[in-house]
Protein backbone atom coordinates (compact mmCIF):
# COMPACT_ATOMS: atom_id res chain seq x y z
CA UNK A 1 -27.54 107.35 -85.35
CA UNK A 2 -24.11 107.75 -86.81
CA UNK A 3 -23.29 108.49 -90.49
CA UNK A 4 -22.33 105.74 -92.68
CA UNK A 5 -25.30 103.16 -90.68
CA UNK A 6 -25.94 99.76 -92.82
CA UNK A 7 -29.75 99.67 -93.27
CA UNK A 8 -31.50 96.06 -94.67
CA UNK A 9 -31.93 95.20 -98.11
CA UNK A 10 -35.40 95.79 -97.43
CA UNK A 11 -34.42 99.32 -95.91
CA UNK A 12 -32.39 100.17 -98.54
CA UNK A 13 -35.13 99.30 -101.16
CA UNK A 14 -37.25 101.84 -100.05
CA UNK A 15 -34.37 104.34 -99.39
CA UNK A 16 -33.78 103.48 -103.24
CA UNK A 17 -37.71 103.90 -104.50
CA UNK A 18 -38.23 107.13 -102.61
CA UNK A 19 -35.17 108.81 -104.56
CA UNK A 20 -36.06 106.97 -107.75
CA UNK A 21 -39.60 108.66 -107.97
CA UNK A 22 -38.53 111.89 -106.06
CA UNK A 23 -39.73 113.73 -108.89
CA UNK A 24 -43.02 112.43 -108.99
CA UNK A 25 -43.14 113.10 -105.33
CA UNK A 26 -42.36 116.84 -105.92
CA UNK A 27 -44.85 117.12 -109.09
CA UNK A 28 -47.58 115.38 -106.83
CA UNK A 29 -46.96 117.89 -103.75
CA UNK A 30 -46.65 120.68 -106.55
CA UNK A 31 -50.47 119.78 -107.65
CA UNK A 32 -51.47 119.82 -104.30
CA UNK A 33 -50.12 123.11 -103.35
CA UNK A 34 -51.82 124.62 -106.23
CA UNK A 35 -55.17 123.26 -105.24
CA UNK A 36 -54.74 124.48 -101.40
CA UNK A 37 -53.87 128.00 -102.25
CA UNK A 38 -56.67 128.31 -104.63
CA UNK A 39 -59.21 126.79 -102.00
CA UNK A 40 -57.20 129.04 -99.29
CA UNK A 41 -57.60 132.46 -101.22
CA UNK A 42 -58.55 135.24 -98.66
CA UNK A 43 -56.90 133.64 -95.52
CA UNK A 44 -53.69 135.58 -96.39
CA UNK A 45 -51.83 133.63 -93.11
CA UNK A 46 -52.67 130.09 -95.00
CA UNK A 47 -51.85 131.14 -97.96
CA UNK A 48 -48.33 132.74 -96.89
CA UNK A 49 -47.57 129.06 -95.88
CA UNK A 50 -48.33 127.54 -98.81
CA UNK A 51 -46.48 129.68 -100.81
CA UNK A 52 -43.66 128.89 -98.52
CA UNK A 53 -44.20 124.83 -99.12
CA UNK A 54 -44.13 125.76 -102.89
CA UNK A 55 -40.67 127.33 -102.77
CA UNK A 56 -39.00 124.82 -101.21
CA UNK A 57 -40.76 122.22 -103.61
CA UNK A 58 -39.67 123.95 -106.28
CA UNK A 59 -36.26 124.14 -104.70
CA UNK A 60 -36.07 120.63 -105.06
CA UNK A 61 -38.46 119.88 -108.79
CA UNK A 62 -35.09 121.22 -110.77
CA UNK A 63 -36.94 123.42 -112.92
CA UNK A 64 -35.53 126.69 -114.24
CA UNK A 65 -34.32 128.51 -111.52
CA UNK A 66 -35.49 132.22 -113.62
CA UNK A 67 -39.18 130.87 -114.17
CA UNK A 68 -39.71 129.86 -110.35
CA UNK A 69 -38.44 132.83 -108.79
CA UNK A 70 -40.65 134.99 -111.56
CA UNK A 71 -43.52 132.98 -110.15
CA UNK A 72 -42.79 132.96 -106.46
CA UNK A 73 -42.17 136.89 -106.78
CA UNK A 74 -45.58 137.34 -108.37
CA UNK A 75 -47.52 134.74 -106.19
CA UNK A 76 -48.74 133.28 -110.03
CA UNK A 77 -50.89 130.79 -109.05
CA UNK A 78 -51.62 130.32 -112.68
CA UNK A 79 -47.61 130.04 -113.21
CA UNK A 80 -47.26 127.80 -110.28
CA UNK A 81 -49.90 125.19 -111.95
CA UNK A 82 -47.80 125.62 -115.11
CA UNK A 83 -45.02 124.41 -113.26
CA UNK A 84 -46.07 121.50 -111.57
CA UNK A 85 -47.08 120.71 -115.01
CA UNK A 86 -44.11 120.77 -116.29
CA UNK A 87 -42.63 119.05 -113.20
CA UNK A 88 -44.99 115.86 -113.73
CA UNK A 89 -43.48 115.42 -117.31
């Protein structure tokens, strides 16, 4: 499909809603993260991959860019909560 494709009105509604509440989207996959690595702990290959989804959700939550990559250096699953958190607000 080429660039620059009309979509519907009712296409275009959605496209609209999903970028409207793309932050609550992000906080919401945040929270789940957190919950996955804490039920994953000792399976270091599933949590490696989780850690992985959190960086590039936090890539996109627009959070402070210091904090995140304090807490993705650390693997702070305590931190990581925090920011979701904060992400939901």
């Amino acid at each position: 499909m080429a660039g620059g494709q009309d979509y519907s009105k009712t296409q275009r509604k959605i496209i609209d809603r999903y970028y409207d509440n793309q932050d609550t989207i992000v906080a919401q996959r945040l929270g789940e993260i957190v919950t996955e690595l804490f039920l994953a702990a000792g399976n270091e290959k599933k949590t490696n991959q989780l850690w992985t989804r959190a960086e590039k959700a936090l890539a996109k939550s627009g959070l402070n860019k210091s904090r995140i990559a304090q807490v993705l250096k650390d693997r702070d699953l305590e931190g990581l909560g925090r920011l979701a958190g904060e992400a939901s607000k």
